[in-house]
Protein backbone atom coordinates (compact mmCIF):
# COMPACT_ATOMS: atom_id res chain seq x y z
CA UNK A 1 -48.44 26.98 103.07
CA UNK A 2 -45.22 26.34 101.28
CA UNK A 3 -42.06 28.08 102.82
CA UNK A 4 -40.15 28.69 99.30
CA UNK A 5 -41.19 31.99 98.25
CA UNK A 6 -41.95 31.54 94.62
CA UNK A 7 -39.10 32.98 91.58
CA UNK A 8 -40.96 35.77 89.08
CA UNK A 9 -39.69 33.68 86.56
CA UNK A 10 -41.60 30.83 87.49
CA UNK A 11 -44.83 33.03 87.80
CA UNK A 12 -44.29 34.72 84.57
CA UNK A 13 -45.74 31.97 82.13
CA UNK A 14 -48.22 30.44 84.82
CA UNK A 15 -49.57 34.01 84.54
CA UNK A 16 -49.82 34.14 80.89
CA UNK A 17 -51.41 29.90 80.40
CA UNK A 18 -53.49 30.38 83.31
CA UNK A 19 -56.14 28.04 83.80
CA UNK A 20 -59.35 28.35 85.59
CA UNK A 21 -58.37 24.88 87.63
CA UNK A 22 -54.87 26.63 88.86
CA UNK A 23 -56.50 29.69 89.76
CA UNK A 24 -56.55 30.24 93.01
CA UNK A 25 -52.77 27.90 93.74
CA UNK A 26 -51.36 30.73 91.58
CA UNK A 27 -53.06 33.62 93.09
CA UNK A 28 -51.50 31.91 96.51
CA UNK A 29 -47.99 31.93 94.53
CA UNK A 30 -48.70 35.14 93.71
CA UNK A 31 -49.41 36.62 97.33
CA UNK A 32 -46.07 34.80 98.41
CA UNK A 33 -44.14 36.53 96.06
CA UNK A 34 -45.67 39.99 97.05
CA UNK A 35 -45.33 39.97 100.68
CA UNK A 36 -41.54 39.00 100.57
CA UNK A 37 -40.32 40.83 97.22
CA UNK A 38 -43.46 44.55 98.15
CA UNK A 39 -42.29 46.53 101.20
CA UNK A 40 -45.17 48.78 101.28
CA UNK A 41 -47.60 45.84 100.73
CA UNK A 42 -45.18 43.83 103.35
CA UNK A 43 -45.87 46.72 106.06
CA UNK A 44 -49.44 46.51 105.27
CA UNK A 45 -49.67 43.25 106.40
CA UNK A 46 -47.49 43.92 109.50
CA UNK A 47 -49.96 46.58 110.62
CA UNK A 48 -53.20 43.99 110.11
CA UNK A 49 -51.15 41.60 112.27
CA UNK A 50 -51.65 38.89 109.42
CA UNK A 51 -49.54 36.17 109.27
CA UNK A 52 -48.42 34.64 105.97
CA UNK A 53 -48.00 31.24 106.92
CA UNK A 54 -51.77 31.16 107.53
CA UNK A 55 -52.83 32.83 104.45
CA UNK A 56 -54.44 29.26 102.92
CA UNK A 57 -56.79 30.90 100.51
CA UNK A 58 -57.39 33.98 98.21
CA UNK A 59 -60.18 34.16 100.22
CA UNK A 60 -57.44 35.75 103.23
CA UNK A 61 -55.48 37.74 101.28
CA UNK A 62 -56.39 41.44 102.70
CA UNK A 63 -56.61 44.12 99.84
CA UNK A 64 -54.34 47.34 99.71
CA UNK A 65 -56.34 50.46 99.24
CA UNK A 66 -55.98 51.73 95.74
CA UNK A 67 -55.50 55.58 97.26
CA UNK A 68 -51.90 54.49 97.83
CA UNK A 69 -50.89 54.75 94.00
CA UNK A 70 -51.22 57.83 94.13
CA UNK A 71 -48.75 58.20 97.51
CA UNK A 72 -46.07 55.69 96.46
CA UNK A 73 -44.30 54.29 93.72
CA UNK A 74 -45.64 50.62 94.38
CA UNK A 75 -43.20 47.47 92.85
CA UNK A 76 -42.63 43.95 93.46
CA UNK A 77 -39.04 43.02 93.18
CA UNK A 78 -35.82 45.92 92.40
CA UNK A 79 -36.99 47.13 88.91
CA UNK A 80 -36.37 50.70 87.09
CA UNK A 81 -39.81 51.47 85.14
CA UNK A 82 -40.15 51.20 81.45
CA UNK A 83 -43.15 53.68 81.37
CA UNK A 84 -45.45 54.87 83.82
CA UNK A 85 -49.53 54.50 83.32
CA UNK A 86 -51.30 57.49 85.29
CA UNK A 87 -54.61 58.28 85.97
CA UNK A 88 -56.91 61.29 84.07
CA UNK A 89 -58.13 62.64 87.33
CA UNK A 90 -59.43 66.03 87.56
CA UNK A 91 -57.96 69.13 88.14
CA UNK A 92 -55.38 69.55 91.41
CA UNK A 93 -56.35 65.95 92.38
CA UNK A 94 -53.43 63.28 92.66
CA UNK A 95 -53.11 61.30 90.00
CA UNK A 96 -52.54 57.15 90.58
CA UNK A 97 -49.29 56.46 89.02
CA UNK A 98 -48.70 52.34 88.01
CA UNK A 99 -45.17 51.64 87.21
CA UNK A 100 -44.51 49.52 83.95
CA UNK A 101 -41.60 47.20 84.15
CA UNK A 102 -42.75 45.38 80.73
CA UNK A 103 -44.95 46.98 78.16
CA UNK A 104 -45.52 44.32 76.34
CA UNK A 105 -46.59 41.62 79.14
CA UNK A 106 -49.18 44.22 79.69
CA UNK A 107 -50.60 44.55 76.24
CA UNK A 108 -50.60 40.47 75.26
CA UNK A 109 -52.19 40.02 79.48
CA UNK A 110 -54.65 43.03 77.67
CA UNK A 111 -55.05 40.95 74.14
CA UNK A 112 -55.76 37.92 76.03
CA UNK A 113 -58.73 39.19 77.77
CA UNK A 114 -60.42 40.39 74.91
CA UNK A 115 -59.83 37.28 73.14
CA UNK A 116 -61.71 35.72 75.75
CA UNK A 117 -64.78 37.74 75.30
CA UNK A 118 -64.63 38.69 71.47
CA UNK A 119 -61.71 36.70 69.79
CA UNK A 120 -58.40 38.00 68.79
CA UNK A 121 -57.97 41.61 68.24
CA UNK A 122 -56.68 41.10 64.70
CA UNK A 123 -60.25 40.07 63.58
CA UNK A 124 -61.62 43.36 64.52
CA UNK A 125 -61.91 46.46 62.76
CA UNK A 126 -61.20 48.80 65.93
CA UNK A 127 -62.59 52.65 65.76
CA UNK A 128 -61.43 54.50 68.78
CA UNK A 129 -63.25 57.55 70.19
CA UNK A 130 -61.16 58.34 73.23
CA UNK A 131 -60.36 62.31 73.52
CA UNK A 132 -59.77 62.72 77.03
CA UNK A 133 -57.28 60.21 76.65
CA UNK A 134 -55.62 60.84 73.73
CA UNK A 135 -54.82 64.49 74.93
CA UNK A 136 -52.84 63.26 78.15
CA UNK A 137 -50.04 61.02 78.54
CA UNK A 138 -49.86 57.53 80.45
CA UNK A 139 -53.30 56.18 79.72
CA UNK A 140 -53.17 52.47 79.51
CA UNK A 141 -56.41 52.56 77.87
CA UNK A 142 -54.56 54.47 74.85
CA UNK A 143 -52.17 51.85 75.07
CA UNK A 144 -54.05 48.93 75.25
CA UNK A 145 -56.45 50.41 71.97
CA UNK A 146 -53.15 51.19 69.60
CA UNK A 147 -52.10 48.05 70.40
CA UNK A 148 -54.75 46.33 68.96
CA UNK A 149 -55.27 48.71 65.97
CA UNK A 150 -51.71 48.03 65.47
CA UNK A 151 -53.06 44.02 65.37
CA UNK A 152 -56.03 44.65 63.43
CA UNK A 153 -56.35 43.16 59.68
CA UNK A 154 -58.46 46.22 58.55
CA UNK A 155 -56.50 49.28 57.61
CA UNK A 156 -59.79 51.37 58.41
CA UNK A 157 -58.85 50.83 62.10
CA UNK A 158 -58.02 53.91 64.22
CA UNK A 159 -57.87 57.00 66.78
CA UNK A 160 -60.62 59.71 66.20
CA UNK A 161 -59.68 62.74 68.10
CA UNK A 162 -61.98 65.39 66.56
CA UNK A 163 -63.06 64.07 63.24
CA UNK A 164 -66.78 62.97 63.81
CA UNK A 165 -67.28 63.33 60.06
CA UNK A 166 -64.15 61.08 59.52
CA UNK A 167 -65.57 58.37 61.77
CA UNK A 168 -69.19 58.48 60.30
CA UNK A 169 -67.50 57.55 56.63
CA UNK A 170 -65.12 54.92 58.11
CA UNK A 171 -68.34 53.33 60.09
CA UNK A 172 -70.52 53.50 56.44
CA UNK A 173 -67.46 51.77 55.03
CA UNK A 174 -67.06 49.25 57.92
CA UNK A 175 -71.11 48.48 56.85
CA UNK A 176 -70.60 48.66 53.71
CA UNK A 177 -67.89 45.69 53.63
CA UNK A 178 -69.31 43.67 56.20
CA UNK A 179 -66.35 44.19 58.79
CA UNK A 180 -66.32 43.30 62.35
CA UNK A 181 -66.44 46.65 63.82
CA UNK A 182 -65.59 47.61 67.35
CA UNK A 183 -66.43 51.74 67.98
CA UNK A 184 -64.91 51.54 71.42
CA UNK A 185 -65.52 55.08 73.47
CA UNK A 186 -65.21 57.17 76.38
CA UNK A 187 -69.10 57.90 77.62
CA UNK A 188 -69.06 61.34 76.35
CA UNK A 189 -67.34 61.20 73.09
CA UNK A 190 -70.09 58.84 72.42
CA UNK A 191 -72.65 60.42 73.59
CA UNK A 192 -71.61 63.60 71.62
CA UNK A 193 -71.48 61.47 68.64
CA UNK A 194 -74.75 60.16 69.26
CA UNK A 195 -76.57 63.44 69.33
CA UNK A 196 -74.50 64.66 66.29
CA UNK A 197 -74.75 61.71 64.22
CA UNK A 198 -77.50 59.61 65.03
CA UNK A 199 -77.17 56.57 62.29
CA UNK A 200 -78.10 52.55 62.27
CA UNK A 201 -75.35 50.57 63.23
CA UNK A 202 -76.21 47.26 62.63
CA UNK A 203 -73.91 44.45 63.31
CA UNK A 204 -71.33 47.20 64.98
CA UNK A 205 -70.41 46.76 68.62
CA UNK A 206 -70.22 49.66 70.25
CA UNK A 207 -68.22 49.75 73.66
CA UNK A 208 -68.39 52.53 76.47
CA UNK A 209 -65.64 52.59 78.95
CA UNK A 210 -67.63 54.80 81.06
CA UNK A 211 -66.93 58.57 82.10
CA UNK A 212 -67.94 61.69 81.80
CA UNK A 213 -64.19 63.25 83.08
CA UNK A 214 -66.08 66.38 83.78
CA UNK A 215 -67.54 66.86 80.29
CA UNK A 216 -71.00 66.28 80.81
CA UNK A 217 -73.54 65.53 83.62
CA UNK A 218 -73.14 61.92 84.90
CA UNK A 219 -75.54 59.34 83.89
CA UNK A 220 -76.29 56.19 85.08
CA UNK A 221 -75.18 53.15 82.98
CA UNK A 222 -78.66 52.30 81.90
CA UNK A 223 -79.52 55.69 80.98
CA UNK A 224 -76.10 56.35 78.65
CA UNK A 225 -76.97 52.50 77.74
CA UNK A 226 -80.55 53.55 76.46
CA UNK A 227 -79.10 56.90 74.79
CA UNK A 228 -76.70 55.36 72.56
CA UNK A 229 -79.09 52.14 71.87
CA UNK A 230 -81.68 54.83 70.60
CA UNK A 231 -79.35 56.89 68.24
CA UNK A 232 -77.57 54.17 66.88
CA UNK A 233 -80.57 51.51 66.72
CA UNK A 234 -78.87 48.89 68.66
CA UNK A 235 -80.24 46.15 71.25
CA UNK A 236 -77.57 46.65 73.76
CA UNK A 237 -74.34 48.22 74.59
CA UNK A 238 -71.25 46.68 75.41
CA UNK A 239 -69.21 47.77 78.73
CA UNK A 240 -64.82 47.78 79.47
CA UNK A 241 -64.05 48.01 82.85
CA UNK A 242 -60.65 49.01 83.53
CA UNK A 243 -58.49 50.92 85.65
CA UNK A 244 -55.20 52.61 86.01
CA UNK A 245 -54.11 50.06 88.91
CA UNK A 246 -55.41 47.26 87.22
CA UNK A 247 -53.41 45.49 83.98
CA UNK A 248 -56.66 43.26 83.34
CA UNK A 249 -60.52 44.17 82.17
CA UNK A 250 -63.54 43.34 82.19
CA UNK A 251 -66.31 43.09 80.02
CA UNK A 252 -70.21 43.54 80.06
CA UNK A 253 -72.11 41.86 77.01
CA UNK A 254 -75.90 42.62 76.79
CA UNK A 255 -78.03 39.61 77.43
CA UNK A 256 -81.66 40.21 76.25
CA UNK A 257 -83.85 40.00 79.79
CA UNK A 258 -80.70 40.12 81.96
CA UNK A 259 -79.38 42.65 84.27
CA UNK A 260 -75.68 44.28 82.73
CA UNK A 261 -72.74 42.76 84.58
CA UNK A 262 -68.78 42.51 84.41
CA UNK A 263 -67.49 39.70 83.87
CA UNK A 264 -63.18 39.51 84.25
CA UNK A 265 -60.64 38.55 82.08
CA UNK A 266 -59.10 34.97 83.30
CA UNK A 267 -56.31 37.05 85.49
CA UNK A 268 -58.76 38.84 87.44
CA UNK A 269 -61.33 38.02 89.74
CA UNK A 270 -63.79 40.66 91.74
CA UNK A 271 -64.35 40.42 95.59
CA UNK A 272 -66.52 42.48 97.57
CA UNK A 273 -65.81 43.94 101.26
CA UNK A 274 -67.98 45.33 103.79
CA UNK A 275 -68.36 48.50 103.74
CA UNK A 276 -67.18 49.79 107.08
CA UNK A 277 -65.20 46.87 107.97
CA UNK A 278 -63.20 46.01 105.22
CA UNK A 279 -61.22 43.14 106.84
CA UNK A 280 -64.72 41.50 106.37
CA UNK A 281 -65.84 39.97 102.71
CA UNK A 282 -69.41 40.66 101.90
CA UNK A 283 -71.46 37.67 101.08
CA UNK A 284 -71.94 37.40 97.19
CA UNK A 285 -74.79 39.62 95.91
CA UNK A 286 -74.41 42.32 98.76
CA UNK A 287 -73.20 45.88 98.20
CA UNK A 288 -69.60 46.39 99.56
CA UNK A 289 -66.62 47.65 97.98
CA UNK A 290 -65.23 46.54 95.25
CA UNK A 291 -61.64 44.55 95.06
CA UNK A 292 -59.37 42.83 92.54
CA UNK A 293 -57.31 40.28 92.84
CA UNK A 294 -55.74 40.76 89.33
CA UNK A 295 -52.44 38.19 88.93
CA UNK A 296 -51.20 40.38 86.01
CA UNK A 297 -50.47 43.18 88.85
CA UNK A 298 -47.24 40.46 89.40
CA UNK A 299 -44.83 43.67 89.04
CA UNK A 300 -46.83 45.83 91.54
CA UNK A 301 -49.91 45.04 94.08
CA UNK A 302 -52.30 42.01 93.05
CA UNK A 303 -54.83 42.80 95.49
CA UNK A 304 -56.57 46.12 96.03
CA UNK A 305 -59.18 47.61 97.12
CA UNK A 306 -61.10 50.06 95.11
CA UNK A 307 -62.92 52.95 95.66
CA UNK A 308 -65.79 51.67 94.04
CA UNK A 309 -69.21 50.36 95.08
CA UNK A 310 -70.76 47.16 93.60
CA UNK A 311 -71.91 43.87 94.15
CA UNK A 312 -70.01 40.32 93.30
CA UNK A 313 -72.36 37.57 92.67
CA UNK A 314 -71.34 33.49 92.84
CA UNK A 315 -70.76 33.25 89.64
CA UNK A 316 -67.91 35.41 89.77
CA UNK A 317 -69.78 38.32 87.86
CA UNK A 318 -70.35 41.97 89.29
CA UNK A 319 -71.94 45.43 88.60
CA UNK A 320 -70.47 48.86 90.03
CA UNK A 321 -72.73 51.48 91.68
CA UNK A 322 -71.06 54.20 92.18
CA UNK A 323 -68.06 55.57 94.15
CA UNK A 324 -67.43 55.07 98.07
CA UNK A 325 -67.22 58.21 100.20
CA UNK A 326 -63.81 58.78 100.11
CA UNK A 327 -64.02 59.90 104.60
CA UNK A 328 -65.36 56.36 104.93
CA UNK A 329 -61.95 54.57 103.36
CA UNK A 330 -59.32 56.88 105.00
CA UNK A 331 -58.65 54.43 107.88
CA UNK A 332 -57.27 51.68 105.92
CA UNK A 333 -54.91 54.27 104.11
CA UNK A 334 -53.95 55.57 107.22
CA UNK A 335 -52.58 52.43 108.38
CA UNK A 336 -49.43 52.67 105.70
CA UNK A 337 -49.10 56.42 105.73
């Protein structure tokens, strides 16, 4: 491994052009920068005993458990944050805090990723159904939403906070005109809408980003999946997959005959550790928990681990399961505490 610890500057547009072939050399850049320029991810590594100079592929780079964004104001580099993205949570619980140094890297990282999946933002006409979210300050998902209705070509585009009726006309007109139409919602605001205003939606995508924040009884994907399909007479629903800690997505398109699965935006790839050794990868298509290695974290932490359960297949691909026992992850976080 190289001895020059790579310049932000330098990572900055190799970030933002990244190509599939460079992937893991800049994810290596990356991890370089982070160790020397992240004291708390620094003194993570110091307590694993690892090395640097012998971290040769992504493949070695340990993950830091996502519990510490909630304990400490994680950065890369001296910075002063621009805005800071926090977790819902639930009552009296700790929300994860993600410092911001630049907005807008975020949102074009956040435009990119879509593109990837759907094309530009600009082509859609976006509806947003988001309540929980739009009641609370710091949601990146907010963020990343009235960013793109800000880019969309169809004045028809935006928020619905409590105006079901509101939406159902701006969806008739979306059908009407043959636009591209994205309803993008939490999994209770659409499920409420479902039951209130069951209607054909042919052609419209409709996108759950999962979550019932305490609203309604938890469901599994394929049963909110097969909920929606019915009330809105669709084939499939679409899936975002995003976090507080994370400043890429990713996506789940319905394939007819094919299990639902996430694939990432071209800045973030899933890993999978063992579940009671998480030092340990788990071989692709066995449960573990779930990790990111997400190179638009440059600012912060690239590489956590989450609380979530899942699997990560070859091709890069994974599905979540649930959520990890929070007793069975304290050990790691104890390490840096």
């Amino acid at each position: 491994m190289p001895s020059v610890t790579p310049r932000r500057a330098d990572l900055l547009p190799k970030i933002a052009q990244l190509d599939a072939s460079d992937w893991e050399d800049v994810a290596l850049q990356v991890f370089r920068y982070q160790a020397a320029h992240n004291a708390l991810y620094a003194r993570f590594l110091q307590l694993l005993g690892r090395n640097c100079a012998r971290i040769a592929t992504p493949d070695d780079i340990p993950f830091l458990p996502i519990g510490l964004f909630k304990q400490h104001l994680i950065r890369s580099g001296r910075w002063k944050p621009q805005e800071m993205f926090t977790s819902s949570g639930t009552t009296g619980q700790q929300p994860s805090r993600h410092a911001v140094r630049d907005r807008l890297f975020y949102l074009e990282n956040a435009r990119r990723g879509f593109a990837h999946f759907y094309g530009d933002p600009s082509q859609w006409c976006l509806l947003a159904l988001l309540p929980s979210y739009l009641e609370r300050k710091g949601s990146s998902l907010v963020a990343m939403a009235d960013y793109f209705i800000g880019l969309s070509r169809y004045p028809e585009s935006g928020f619905f906070l409590n105006s079901n009726e509101i939406l159902v006309q701006r969806l008739q007109t979306c059908l009407e005109r043959h636009y591209p139409t994205l309803l993008l919602g939490v999994s209770f605001a659409l499920l409420d809408f479902a039951e209130r205003h069951p209607m054909p939606l042919p052609g419209v995508v409709v996108m759950e980003t999962g979550g019932m924040k305490g609203r309604r009884q938890e469901l599994t994907r394929e049963a909110l999946h097969e909920r929606l399909c019915q009330a809105f007479g669709l084939e499939g629903v679409h899936s975002e997959y995003g976090m507080t800690e994370l400043f890429s997505q990713a996506y789940s398109q319905p394939q007819p005959g094919q299990p639902a699965r996430f694939r990432p935006a071209p800045t973030l790839r899933a890993a999978a550790v063992e579940v009671y050794d998480p030092l340990t990868r788990a071989a692709p298509g066995r449960t573990g928990v779930l990790c990111f290695l997400d190179l638009a974290n440059i600012d912060t932490c690239s590489f956590i681990a989450t609380e979530d359960i899942g699997r990560v297949y070859a091709d890069g691909s994974f599905e979540v399961l649930g959520r990890l026992d929070a007793a069975e992850w304290r050990g790691c976080n104890l390490m840096v505490e």
